[in-house]
C-alpha atoms as a PDB file:
ATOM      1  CA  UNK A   1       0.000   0.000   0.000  1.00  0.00           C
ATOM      2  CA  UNK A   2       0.975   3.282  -0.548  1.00  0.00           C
ATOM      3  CA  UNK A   3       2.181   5.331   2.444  1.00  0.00           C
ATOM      4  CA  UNK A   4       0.201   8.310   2.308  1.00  0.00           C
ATOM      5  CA  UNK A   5       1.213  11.351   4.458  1.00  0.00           C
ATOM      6  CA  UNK A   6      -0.882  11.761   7.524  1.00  0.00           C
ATOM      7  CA  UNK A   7      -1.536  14.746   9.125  1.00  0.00           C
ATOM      8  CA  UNK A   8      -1.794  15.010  13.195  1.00  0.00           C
ATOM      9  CA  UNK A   9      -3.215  18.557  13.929  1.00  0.00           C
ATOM     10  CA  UNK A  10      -3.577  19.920  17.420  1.00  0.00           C
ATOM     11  CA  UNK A  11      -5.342  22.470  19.076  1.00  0.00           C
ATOM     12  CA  UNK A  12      -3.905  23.936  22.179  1.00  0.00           C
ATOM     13  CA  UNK A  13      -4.605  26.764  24.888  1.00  0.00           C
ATOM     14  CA  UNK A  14      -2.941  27.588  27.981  1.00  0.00           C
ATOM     15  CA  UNK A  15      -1.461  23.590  28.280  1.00  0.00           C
ATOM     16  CA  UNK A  16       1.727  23.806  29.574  1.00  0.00           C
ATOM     17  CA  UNK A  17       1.382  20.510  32.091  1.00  0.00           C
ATOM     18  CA  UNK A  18       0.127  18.748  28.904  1.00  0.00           C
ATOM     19  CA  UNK A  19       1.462  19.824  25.601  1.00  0.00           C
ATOM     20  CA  UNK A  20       4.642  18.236  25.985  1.00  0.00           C
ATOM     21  CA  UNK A  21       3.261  15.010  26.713  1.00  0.00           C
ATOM     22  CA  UNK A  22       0.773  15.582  23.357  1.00  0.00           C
ATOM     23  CA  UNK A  23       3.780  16.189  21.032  1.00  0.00           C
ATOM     24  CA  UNK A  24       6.017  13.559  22.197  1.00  0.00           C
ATOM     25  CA  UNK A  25       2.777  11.204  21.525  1.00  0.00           C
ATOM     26  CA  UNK A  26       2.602  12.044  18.097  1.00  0.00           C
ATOM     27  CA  UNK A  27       6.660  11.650  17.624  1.00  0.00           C
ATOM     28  CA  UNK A  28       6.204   8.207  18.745  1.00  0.00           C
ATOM     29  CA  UNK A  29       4.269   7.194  15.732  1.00  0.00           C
ATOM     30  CA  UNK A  30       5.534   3.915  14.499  1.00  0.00           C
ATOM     31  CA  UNK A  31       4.010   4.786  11.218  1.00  0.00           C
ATOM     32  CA  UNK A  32       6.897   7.068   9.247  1.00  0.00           C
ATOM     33  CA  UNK A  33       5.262   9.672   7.240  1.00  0.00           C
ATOM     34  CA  UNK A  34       3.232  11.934   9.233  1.00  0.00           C
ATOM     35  CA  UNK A  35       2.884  15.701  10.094  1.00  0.00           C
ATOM     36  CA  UNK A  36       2.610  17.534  13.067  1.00  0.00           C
ATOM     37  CA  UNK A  37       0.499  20.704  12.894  1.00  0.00           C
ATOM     38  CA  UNK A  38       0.367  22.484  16.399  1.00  0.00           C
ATOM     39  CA  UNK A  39      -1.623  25.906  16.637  1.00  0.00           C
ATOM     40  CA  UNK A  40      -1.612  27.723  19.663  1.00  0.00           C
ATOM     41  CA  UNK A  41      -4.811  30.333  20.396  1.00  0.00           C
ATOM     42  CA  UNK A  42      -2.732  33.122  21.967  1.00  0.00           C
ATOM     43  CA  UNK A  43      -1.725  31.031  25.526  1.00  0.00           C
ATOM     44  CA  UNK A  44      -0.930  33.320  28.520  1.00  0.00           C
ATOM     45  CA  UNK A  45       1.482  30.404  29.960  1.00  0.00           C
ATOM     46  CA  UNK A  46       4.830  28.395  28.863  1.00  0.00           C
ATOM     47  CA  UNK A  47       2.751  26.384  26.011  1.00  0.00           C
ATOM     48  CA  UNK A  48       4.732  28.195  23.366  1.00  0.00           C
ATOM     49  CA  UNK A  49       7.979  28.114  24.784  1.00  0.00           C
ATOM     50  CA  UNK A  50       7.263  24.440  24.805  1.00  0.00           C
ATOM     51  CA  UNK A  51       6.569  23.733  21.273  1.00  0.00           C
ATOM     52  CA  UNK A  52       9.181  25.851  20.646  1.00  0.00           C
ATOM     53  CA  UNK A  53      11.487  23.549  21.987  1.00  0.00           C
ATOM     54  CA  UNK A  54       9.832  20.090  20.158  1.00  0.00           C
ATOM     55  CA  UNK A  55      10.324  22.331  17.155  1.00  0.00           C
ATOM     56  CA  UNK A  56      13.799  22.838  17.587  1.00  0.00           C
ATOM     57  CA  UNK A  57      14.612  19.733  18.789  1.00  0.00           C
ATOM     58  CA  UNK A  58      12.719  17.354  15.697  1.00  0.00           C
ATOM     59  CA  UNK A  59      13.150  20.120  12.825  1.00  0.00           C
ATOM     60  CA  UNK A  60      11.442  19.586  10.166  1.00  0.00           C
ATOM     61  CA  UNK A  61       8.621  17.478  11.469  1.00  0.00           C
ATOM     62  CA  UNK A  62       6.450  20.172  13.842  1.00  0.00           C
ATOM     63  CA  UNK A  63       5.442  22.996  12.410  1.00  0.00           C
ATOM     64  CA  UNK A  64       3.566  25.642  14.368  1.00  0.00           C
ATOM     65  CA  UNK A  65       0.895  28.457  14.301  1.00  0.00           C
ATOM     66  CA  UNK A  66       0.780  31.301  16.694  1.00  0.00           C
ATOM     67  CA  UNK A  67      -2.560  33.005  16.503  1.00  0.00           C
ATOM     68  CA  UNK A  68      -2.298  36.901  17.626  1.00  0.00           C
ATOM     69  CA  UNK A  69      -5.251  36.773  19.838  1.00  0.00           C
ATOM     70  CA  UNK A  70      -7.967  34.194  21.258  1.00  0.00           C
ATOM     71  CA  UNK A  71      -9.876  32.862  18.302  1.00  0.00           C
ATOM     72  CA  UNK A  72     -11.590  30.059  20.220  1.00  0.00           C
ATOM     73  CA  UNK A  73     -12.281  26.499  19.752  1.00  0.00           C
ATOM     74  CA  UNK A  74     -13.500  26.208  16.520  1.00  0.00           C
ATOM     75  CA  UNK A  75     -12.016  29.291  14.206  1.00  0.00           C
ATOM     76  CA  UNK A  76      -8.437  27.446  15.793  1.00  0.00           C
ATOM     77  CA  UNK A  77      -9.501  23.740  14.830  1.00  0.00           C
ATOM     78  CA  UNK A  78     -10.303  25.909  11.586  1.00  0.00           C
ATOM     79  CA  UNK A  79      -6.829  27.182  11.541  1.00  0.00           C
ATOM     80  CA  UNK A  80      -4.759  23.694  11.877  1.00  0.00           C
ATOM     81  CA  UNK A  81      -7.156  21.814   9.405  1.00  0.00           C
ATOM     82  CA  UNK A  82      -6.266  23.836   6.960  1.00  0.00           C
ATOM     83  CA  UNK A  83      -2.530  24.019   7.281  1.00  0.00           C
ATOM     84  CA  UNK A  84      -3.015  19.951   7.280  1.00  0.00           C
ATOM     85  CA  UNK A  85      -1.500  18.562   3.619  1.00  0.00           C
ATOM     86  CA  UNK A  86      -2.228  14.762   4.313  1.00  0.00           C
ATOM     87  CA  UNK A  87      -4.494  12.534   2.672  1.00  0.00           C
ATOM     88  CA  UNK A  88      -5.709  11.434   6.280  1.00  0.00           C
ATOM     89  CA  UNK A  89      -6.197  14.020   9.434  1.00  0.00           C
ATOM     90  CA  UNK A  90      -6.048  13.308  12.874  1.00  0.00           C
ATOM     91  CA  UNK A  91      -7.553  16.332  14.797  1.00  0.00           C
ATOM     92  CA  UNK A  92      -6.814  16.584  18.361  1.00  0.00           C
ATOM     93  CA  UNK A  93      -6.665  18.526  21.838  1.00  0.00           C
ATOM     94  CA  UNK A  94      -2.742  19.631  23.141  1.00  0.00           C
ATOM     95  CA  UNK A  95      -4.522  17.944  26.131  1.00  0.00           C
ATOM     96  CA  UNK A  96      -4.568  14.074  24.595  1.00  0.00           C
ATOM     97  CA  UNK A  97      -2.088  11.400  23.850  1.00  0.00           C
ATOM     98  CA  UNK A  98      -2.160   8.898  21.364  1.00  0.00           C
ATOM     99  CA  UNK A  99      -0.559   5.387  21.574  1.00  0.00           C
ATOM    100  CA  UNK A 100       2.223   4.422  19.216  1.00  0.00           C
ATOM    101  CA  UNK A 101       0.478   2.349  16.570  1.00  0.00           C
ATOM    102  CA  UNK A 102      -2.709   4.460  16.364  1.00  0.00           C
ATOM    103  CA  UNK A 103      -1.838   6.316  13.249  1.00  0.00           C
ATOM    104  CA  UNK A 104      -0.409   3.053  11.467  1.00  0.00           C
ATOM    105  CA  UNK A 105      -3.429   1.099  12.433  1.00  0.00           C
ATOM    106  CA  UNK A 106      -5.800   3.505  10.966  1.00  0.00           C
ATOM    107  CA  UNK A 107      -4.165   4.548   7.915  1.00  0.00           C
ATOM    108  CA  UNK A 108      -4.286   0.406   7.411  1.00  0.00           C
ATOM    109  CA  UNK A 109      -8.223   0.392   7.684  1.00  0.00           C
ATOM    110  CA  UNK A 110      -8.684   3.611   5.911  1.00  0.00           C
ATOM    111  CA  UNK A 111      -6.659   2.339   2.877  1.00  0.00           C
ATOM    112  CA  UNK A 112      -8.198  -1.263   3.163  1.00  0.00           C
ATOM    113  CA  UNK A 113     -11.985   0.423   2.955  1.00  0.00           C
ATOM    114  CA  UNK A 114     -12.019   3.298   0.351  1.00  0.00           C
ATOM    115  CA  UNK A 115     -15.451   3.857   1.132  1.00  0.00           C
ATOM    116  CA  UNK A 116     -14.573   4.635   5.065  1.00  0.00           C
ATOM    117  CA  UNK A 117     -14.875   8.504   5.245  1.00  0.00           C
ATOM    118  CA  UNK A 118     -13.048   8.215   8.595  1.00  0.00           C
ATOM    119  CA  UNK A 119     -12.992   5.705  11.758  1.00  0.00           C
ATOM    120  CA  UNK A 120     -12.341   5.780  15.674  1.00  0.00           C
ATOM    121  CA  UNK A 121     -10.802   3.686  18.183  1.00  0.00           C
ATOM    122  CA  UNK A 122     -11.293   3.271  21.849  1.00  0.00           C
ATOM    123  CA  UNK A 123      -9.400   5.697  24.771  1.00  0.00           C
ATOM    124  CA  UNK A 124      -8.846   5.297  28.155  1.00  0.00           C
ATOM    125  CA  UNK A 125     -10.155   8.216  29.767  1.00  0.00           C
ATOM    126  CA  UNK A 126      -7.754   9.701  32.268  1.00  0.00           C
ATOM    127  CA  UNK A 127      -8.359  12.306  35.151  1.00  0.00           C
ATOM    128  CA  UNK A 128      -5.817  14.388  35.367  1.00  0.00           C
ATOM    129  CA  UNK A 129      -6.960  15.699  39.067  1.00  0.00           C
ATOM    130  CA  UNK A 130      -7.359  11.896  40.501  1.00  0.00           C
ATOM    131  CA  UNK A 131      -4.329  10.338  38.639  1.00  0.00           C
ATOM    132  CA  UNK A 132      -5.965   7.899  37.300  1.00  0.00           C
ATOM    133  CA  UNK A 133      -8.038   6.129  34.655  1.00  0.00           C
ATOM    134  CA  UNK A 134     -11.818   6.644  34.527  1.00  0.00           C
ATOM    135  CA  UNK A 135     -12.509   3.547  32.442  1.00  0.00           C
ATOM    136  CA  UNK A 136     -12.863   3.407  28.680  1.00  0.00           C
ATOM    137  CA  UNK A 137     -14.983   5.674  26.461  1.00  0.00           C
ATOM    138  CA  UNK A 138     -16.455   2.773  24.978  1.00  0.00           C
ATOM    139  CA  UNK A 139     -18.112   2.269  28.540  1.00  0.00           C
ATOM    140  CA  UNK A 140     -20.004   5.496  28.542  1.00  0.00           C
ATOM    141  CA  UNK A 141     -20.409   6.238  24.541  1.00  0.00           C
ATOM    142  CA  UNK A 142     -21.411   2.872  23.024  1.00  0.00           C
ATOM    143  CA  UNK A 143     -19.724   2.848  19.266  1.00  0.00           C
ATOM    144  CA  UNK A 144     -21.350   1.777  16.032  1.00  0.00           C
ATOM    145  CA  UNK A 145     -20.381   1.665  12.406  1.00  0.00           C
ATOM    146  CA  UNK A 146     -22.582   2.279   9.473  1.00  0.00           C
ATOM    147  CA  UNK A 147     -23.265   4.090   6.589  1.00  0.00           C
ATOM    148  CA  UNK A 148     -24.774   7.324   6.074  1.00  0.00           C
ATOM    149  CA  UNK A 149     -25.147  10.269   8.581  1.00  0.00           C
ATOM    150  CA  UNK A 150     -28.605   9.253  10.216  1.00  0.00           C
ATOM    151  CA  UNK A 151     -27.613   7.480  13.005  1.00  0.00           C
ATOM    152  CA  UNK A 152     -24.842  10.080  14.008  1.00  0.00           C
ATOM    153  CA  UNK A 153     -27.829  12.402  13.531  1.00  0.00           C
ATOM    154  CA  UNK A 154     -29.182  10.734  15.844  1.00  0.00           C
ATOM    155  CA  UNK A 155     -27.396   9.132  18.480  1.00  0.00           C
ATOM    156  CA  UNK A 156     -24.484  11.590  18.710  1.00  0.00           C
ATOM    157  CA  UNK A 157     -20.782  11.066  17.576  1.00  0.00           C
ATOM    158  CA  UNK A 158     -19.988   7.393  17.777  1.00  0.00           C
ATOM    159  CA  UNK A 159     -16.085   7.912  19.180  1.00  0.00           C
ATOM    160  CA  UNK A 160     -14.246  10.325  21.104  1.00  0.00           C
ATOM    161  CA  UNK A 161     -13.068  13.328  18.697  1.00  0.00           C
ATOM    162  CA  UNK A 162      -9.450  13.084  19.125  1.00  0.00           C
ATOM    163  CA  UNK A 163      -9.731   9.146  18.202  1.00  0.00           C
ATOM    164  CA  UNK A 164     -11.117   9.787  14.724  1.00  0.00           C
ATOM    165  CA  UNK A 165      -8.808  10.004  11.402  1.00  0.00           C
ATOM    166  CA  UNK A 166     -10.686  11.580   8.943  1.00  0.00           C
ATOM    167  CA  UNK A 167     -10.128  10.806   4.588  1.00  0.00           C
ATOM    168  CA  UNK A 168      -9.169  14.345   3.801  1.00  0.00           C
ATOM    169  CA  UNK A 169     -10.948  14.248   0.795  1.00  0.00           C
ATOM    170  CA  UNK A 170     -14.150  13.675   2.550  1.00  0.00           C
ATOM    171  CA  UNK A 171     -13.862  17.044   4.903  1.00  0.00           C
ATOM    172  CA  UNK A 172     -15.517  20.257   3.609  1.00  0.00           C
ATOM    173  CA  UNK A 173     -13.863  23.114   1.885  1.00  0.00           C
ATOM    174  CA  UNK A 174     -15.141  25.325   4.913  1.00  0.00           C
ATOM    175  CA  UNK A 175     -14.011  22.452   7.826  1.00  0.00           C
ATOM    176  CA  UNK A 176     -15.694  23.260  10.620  1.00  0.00           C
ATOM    177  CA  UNK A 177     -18.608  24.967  10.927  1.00  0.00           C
ATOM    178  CA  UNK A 178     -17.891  28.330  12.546  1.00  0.00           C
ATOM    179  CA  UNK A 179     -21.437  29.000  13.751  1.00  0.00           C
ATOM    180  CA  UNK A 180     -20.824  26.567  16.253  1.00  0.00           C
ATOM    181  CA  UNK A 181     -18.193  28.164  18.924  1.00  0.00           C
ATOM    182  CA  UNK A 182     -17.493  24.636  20.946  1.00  0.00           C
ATOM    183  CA  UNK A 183     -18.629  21.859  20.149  1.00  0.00           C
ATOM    184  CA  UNK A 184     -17.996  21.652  16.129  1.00  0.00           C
ATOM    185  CA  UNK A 185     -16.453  18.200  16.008  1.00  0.00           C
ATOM    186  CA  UNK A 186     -20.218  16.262  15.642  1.00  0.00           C
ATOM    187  CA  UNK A 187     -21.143  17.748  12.826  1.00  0.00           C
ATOM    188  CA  UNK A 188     -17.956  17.577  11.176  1.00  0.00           C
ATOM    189  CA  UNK A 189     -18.660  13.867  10.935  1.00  0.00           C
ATOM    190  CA  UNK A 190     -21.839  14.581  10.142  1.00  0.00           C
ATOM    191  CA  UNK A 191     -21.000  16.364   6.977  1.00  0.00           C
ATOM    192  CA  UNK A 192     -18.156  14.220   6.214  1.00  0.00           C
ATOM    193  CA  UNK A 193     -21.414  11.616   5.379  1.00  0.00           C
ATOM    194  CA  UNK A 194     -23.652  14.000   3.941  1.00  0.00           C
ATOM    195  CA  UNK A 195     -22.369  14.589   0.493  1.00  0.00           C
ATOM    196  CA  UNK A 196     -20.955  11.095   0.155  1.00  0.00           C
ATOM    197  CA  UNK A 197     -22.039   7.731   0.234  1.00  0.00           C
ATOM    198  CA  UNK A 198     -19.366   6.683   2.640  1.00  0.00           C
ATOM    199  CA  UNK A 199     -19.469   4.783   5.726  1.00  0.00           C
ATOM    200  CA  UNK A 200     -17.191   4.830   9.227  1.00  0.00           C
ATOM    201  CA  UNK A 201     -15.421   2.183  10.936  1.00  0.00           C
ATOM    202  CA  UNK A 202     -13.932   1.609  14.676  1.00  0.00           C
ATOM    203  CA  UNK A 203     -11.256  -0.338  15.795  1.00  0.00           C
ATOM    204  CA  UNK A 204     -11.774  -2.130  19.015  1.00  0.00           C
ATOM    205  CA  UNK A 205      -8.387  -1.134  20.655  1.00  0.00           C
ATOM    206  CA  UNK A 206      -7.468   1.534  22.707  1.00  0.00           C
ATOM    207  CA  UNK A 207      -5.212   3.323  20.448  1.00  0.00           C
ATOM    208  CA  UNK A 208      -5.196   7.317  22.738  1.00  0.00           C
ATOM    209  CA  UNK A 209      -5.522   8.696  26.183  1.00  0.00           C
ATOM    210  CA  UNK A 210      -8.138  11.590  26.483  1.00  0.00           C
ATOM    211  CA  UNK A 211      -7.633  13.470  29.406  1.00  0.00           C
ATOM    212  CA  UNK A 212      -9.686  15.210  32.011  1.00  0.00           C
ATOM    213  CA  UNK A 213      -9.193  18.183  33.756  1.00  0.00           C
ATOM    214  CA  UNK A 214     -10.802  21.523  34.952  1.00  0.00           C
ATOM    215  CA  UNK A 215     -10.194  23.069  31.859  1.00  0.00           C
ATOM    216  CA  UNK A 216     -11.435  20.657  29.542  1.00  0.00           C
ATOM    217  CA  UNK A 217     -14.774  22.133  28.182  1.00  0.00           C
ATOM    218  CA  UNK A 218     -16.769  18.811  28.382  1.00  0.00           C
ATOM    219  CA  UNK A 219     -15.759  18.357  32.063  1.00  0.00           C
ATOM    220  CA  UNK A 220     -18.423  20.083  33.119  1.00  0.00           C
ATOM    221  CA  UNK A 221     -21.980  20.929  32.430  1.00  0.00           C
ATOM    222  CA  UNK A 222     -22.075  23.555  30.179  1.00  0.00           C
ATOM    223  CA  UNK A 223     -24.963  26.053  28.016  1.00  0.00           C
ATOM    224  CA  UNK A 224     -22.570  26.097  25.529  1.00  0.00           C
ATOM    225  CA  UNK A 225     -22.205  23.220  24.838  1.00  0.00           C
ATOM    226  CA  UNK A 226     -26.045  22.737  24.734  1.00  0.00           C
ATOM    227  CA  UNK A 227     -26.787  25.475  22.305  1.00  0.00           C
ATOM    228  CA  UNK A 228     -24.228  24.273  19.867  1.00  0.00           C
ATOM    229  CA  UNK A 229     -25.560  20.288  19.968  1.00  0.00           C
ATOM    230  CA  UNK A 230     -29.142  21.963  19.445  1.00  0.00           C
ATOM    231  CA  UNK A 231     -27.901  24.334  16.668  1.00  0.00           C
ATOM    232  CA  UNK A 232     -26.211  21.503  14.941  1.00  0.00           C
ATOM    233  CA  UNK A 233     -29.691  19.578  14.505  1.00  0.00           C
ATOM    234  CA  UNK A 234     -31.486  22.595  13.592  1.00  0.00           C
ATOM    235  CA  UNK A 235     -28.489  23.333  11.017  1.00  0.00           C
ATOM    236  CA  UNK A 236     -28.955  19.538   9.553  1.00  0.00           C
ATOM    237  CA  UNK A 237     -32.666  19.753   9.673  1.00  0.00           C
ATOM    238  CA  UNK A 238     -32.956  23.524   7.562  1.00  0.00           C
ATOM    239  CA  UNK A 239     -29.443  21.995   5.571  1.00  0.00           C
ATOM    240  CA  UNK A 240     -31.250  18.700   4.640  1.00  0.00           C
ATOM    241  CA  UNK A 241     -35.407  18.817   5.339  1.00  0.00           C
ATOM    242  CA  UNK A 242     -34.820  14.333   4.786  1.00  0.00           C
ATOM    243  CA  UNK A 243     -32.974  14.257   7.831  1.00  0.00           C
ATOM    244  CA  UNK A 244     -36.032  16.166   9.559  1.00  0.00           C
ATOM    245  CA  UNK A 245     -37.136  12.489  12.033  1.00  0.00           C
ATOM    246  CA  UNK A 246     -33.747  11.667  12.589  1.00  0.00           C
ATOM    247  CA  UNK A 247     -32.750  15.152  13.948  1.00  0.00           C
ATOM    248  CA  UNK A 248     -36.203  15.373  16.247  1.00  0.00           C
ATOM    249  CA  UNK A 249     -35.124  12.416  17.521  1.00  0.00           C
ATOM    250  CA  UNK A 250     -31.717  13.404  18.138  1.00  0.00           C
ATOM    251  CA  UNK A 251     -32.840  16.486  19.671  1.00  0.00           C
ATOM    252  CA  UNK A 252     -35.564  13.911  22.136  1.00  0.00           C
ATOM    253  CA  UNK A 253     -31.934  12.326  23.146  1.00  0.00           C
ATOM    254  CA  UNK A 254     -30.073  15.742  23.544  1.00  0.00           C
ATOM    255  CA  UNK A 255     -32.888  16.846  26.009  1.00  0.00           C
ATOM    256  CA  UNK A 256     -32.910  13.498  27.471  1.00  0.00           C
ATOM    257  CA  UNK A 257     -29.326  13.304  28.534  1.00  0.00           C
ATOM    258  CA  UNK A 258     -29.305  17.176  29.475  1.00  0.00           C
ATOM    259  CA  UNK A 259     -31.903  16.151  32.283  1.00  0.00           C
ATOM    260  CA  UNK A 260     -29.607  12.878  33.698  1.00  0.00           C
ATOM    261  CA  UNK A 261     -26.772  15.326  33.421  1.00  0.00           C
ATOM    262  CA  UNK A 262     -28.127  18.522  35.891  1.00  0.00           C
ATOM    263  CA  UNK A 263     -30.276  15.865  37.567  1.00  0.00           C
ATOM    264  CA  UNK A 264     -26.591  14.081  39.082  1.00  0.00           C
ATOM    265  CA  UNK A 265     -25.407  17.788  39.802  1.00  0.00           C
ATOM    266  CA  UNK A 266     -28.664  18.324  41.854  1.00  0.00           C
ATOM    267  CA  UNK A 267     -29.778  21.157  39.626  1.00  0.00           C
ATOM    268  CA  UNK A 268     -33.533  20.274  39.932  1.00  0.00           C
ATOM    269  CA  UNK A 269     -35.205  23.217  37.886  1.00  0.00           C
ATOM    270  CA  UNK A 270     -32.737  22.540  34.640  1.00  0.00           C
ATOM    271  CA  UNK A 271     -33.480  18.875  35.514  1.00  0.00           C
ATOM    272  CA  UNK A 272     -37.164  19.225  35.118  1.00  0.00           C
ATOM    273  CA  UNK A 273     -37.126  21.536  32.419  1.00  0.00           C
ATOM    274  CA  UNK A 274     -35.241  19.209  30.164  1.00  0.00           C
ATOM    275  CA  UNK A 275     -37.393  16.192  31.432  1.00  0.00           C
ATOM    276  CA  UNK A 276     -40.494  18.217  30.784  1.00  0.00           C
ATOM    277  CA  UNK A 277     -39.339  18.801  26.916  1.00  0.00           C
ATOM    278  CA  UNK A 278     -38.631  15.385  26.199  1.00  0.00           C
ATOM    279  CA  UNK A 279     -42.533  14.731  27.763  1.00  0.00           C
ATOM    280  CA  UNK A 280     -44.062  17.415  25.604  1.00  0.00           C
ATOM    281  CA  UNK A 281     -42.795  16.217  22.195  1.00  0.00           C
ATOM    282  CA  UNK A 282     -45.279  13.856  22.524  1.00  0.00           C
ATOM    283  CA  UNK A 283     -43.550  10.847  21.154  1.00  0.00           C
ATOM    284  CA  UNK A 284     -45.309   8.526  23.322  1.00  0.00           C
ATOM    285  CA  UNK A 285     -43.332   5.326  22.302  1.00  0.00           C
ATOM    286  CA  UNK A 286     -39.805   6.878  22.404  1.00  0.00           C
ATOM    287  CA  UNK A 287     -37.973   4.924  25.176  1.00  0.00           C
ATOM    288  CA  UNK A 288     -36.915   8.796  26.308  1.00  0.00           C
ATOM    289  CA  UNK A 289     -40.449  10.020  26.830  1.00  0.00           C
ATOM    290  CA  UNK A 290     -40.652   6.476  29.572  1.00  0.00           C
ATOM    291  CA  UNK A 291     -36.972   7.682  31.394  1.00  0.00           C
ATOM    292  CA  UNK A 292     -38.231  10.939  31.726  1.00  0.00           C
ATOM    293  CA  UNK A 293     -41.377  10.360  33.219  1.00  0.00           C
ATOM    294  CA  UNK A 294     -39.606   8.181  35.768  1.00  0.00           C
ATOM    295  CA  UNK A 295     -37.052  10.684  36.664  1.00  0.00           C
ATOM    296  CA  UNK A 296     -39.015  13.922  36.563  1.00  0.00           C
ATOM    297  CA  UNK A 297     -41.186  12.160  39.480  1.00  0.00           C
ATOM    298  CA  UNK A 298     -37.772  11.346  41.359  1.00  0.00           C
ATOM    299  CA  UNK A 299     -36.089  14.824  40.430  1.00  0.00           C
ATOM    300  CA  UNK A 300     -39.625  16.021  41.953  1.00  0.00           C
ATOM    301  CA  UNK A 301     -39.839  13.948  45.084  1.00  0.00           C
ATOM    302  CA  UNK A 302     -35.704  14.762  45.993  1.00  0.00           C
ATOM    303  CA  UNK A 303     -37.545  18.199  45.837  1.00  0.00           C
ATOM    304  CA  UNK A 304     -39.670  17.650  48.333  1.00  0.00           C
ATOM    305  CA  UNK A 305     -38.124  15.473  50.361  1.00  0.00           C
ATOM    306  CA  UNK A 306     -35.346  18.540  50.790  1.00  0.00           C
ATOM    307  CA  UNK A 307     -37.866  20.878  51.265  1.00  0.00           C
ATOM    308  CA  UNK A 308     -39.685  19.107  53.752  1.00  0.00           C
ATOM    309  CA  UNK A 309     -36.684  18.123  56.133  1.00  0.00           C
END
């Protein structure tokens, strides 16, 4: 097979703890002909003075972008994609490692499937703050392979962003889409499918570490984040009016999993509202409109129970 150039781009902010441990991931690539694309969004710490050094010490095989001032998550995900020249991209957080043989492994699949538009792996999800392992993502985000965007419409991104290697070729001119400040990397896949009748694989290996910290923008509950997964359906559903039951249902799931999440942070009135939507779009049968019932009564009766003692 032919070895393709692969390019590993990385995102990074204010990382100093982590950066160094990112790059000297992505140098341990047992696959040979590979890229590293690093662009920094205007840190206040020693993150550049860091990459500074990989650069100099492994010339030729980093190269850097130093953005002026804070462009955010997705204008600076924006900003390495397109500096990336490979035929396949790996897109990642200065926060994340990846494991030796990830980028071999995947270039492997990618070039045995032509149709694959990209595929993920499994990664041990790490706390920074405990020191230790919080179990595998495939434990919390069950993956699945297929064809098509509908089910990622629906059900979310099957693998943890910084596991997937995208076919270049399959990306969109514009990348990602800038009207979503945060959370971009969903519907990247989801228009990597759109205008293509490609599939996506997963490897069952854990091939990367994704870390967790107090900086790490899905640590935490976050309106953000929930306006951007929302705007991403209603961008699919105005985009493509076809995809119009498979983005209400995604949205029934969104609202769904916004309840659990404020419910086990004991926010009881963000619980309930987001219990109370999934009720009201009357989709009787959905197994989300049967969850919700049962813990809108609980989220209720911790209420009262509180109230009453």
């Amino acid at each position: 097979m032919i070895n393709e150039l692969v390019s590993i781009g990385i995102i990074t902010y204010n990382q100093e703890d982590l950066i160094g441990d990112c790059l000297q991931s992505c140098l341990n690539q047992t696959y040979d002909n590979f890229e590293v694309i690093v662009a920094d969004d205007c840190s206040q710490d020693k993150t550049r003075d860091i990459i500074i050094q990989f650069v100099e010490k492994y010339p030729g095989r980093i190269r850097y972008i130093f953005n002026a001032v804070n462009l955010g998550i997705t204008k600076n995900s924006n900003i390495v994609l397109r500096a990336c020249k490979g035929t396949f991209v790996v897109l990642m957080g200065g926060d994340d490692e990846l494991h030796s043989e990830k980028v071999s492994k995947q270039v492997d699949r990618l070039q045995e499937n032509s149709n694959l538009a990209f595929c993920g792996h499994d990664v041990d999800v790490y706390s920074t703050l405990q020191s230790k392992s919080l179990g595998l993502y495939s434990q919390r985000q069950y993956p699945f392979e297929g064809s098509g965007c509908t089910k990622i419409i629906e059900y979310g991104q099957p693998y943890c962003a910084m596991s997937i290697m995208f076919r270049r070729s399959c990306i969109p001119e514009y990348g990602y889409d800038e009207r979503l400040l945060v959370v971009s990397d969903w519907k990247l896949c989801i228009d990597a499918l759109t205008n293509n009748d490609f599939s996506y694989g997963y490897i069952k290996e854990v091939l990367g570490i994704y870390k967790r910290h107090s900086n790490n923008i899905t640590d935490t509950i976050n309106n953000k984040r929930m306006v951007d997964c929302a705007l991403t359906l209603d961008i699919v559903e105005f985009t493509h009016p076809k995809y119009k039951k498979f983005a209400n249902n995604g949205r029934i799931r969104l609202y769904y999993f916004s309840g659990i999440s404020y419910g086990l942070n004991k926010d009881i009135l963000n619980a309930s509202y987001y219990f109370f939507k999934v009720i009201f779009s009357f989709r009787f049968f959905n197994i989300y409109y049967l969850k919700s019932i049962y813990h809108l009564f609980n989220t209720c009766l911790r209420f009262l129970l509180k109230n009453r003692a």
